[in-house]
PDB file of N, CA and C in Angstrom:
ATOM      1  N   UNK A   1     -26.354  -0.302   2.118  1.00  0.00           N
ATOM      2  CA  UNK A   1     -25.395   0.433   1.298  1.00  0.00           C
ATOM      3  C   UNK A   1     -24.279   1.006   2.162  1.00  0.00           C
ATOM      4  N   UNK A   2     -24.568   1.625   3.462  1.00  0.00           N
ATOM      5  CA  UNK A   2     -23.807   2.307   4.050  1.00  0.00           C
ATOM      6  C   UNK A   2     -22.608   0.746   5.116  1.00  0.00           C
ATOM      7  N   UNK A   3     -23.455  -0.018   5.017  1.00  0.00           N
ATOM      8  CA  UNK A   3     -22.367  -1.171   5.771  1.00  0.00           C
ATOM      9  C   UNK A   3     -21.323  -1.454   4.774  1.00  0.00           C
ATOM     10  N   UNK A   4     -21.995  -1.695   3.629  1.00  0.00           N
ATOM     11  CA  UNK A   4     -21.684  -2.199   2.298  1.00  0.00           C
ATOM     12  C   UNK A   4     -20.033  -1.363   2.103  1.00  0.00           C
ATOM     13  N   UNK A   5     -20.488  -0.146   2.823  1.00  0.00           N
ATOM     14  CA  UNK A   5     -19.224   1.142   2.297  1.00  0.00           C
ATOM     15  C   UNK A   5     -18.083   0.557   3.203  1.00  0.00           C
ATOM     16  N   UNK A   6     -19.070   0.859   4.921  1.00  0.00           N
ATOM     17  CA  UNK A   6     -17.797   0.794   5.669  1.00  0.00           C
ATOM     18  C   UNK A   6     -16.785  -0.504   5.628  1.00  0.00           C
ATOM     19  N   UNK A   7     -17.499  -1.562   5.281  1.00  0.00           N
ATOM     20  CA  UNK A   7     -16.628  -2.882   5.407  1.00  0.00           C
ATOM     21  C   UNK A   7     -15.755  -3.054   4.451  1.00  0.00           C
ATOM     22  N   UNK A   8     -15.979  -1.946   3.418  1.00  0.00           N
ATOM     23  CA  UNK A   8     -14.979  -1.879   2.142  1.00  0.00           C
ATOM     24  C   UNK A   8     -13.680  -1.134   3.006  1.00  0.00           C
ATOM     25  N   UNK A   9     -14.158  -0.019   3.743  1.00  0.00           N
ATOM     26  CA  UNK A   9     -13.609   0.767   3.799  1.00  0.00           C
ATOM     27  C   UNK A   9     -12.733  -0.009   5.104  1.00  0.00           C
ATOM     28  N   UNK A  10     -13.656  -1.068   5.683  1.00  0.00           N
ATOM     29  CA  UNK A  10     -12.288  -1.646   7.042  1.00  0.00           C
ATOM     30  C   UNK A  10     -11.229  -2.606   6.168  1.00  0.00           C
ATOM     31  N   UNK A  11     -11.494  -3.453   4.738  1.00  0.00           N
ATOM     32  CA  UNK A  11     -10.949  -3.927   4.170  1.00  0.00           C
ATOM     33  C   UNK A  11      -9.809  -3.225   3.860  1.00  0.00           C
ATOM     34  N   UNK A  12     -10.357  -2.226   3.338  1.00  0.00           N
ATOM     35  CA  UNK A  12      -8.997  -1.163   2.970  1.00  0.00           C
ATOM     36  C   UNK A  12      -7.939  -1.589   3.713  1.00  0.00           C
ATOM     37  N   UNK A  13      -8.430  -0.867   5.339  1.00  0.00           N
ATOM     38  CA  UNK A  13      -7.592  -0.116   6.271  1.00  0.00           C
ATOM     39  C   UNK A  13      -6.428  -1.857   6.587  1.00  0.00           C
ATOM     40  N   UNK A  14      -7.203  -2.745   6.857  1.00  0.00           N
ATOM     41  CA  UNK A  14      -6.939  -4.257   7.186  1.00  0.00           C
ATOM     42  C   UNK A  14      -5.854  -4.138   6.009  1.00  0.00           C
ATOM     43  N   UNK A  15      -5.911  -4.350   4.715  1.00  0.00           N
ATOM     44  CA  UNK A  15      -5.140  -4.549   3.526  1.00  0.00           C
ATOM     45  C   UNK A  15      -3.301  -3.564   3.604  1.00  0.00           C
ATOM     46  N   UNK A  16      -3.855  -1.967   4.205  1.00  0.00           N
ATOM     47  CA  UNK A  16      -2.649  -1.092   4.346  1.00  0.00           C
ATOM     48  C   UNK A  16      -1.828  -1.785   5.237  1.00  0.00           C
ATOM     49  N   UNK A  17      -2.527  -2.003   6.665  1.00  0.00           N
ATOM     50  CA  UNK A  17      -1.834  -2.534   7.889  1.00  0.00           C
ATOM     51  C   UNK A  17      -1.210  -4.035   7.351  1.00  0.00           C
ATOM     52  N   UNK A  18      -1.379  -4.989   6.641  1.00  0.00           N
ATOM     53  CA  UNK A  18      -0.897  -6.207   6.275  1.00  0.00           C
ATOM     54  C   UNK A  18       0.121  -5.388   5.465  1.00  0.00           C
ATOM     55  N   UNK A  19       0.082  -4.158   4.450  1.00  0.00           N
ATOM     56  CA  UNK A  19       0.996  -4.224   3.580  1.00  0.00           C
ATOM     57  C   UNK A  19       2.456  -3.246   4.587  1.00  0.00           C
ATOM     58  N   UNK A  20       1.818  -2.669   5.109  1.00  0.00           N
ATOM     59  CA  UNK A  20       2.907  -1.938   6.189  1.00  0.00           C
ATOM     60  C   UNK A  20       3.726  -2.695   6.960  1.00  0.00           C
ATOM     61  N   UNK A  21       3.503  -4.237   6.994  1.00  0.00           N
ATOM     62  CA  UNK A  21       3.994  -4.542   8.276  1.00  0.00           C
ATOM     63  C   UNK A  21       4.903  -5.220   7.251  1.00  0.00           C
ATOM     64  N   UNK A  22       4.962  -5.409   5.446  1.00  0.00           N
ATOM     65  CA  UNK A  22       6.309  -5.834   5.142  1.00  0.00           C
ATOM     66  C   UNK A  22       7.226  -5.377   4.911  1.00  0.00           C
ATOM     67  N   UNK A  23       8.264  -5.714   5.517  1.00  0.00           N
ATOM     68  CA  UNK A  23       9.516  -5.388   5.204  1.00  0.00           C
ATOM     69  C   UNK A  23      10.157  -5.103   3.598  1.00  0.00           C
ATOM     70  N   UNK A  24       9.508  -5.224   2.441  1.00  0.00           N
ATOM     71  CA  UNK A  24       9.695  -4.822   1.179  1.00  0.00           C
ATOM     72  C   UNK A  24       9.018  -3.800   1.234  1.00  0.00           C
ATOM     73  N   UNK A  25       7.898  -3.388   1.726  1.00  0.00           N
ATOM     74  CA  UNK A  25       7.188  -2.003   1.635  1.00  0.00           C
ATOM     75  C   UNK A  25       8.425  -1.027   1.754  1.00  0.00           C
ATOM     76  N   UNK A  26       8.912  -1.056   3.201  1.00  0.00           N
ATOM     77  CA  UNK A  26       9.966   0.073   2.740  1.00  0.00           C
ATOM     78  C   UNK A  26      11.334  -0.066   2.333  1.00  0.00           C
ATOM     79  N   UNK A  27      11.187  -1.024   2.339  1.00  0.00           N
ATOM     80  CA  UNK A  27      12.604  -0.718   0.874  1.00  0.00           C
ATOM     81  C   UNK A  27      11.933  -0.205   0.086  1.00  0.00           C
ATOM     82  N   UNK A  28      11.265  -0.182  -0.504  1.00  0.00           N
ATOM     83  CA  UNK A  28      10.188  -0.067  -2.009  1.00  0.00           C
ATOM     84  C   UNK A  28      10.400   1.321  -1.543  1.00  0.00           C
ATOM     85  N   UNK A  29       9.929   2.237  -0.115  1.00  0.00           N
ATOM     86  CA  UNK A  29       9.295   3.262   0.085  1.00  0.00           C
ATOM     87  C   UNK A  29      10.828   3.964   0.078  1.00  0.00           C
ATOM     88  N   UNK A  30      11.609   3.650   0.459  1.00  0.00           N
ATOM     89  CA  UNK A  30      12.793   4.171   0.597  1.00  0.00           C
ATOM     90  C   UNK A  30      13.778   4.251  -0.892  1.00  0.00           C
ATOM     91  N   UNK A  31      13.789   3.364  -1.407  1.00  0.00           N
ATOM     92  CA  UNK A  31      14.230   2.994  -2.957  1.00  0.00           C
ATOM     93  C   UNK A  31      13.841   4.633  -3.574  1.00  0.00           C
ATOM     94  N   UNK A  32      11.887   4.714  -3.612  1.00  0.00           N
ATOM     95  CA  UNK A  32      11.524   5.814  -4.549  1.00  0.00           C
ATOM     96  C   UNK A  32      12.125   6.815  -4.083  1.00  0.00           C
ATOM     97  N   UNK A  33      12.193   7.222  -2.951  1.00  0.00           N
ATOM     98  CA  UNK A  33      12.253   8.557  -2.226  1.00  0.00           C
ATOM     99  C   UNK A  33      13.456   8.754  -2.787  1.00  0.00           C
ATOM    100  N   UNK A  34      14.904   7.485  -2.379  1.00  0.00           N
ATOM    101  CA  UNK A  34      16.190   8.111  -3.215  1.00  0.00           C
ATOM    102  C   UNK A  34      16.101   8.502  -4.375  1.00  0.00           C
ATOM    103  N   UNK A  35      15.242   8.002  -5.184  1.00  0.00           N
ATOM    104  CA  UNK A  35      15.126   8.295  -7.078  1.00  0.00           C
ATOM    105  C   UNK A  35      14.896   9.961  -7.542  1.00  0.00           C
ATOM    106  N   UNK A  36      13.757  10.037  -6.138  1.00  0.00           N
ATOM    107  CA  UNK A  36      13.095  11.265  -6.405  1.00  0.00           C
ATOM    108  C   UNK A  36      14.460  12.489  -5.824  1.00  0.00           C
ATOM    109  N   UNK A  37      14.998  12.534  -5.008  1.00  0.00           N
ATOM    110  CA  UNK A  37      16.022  12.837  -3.958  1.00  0.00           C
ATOM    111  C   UNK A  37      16.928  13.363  -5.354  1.00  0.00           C
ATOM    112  N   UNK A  38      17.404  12.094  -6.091  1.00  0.00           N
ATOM    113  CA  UNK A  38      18.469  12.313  -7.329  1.00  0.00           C
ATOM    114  C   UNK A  38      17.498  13.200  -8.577  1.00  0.00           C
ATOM    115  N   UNK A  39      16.689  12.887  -8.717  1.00  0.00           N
ATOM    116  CA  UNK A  39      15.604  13.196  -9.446  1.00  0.00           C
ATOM    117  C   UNK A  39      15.920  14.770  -9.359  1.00  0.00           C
ATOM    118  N   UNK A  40      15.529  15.117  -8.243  1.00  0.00           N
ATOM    119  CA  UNK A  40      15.116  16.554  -7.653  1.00  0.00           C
ATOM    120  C   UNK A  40      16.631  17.087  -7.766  1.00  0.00           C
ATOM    121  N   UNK A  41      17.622  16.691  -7.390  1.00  0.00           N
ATOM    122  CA  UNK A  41      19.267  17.392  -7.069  1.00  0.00           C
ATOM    123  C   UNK A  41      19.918  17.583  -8.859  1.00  0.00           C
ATOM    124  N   UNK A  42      19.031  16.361  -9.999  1.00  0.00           N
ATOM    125  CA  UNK A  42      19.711  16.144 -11.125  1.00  0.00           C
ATOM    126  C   UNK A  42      19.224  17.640 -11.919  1.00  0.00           C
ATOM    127  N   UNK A  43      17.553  18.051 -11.610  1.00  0.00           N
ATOM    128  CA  UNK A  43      16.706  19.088 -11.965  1.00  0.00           C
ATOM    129  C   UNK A  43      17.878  20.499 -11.611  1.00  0.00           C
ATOM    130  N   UNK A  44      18.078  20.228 -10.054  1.00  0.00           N
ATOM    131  CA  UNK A  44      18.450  21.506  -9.636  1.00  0.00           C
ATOM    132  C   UNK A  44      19.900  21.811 -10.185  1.00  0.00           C
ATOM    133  N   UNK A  45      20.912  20.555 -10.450  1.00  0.00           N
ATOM    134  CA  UNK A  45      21.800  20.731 -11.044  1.00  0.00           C
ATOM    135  C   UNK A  45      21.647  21.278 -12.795  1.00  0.00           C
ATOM    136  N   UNK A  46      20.572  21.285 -13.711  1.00  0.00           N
ATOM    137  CA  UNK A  46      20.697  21.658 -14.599  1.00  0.00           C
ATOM    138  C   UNK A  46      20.097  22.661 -15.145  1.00  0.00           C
ATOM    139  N   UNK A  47      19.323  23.607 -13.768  1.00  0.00           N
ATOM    140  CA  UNK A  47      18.593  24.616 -13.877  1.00  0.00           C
ATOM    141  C   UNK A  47      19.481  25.393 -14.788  1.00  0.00           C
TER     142      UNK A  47
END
């Protein structure tokens, strides 16, 4: 049970590191952050 966990758990880590190393990840990661950025300035503008 407990191997059962960790090898899920190296899958994980294996799966992040493949998804980190693409170059759409951060656009993607950068894209939201501006949304939220306007998001957050559109809030503060209509307090």
């Amino acid at each position: 049970m407990r191997d059962l966990k960790a090898s899920k758990r190296r899958g994980l880590v294996n799966k992040a590191k493949s998804w980190l190393r693409r170059p759409e990840t951060f656009k993607i990661a950068s894209f939201a952050l501006n949304l939220i950025n306007l998001l957050a300035r559109a809030i503060d503008h209509f307090k």
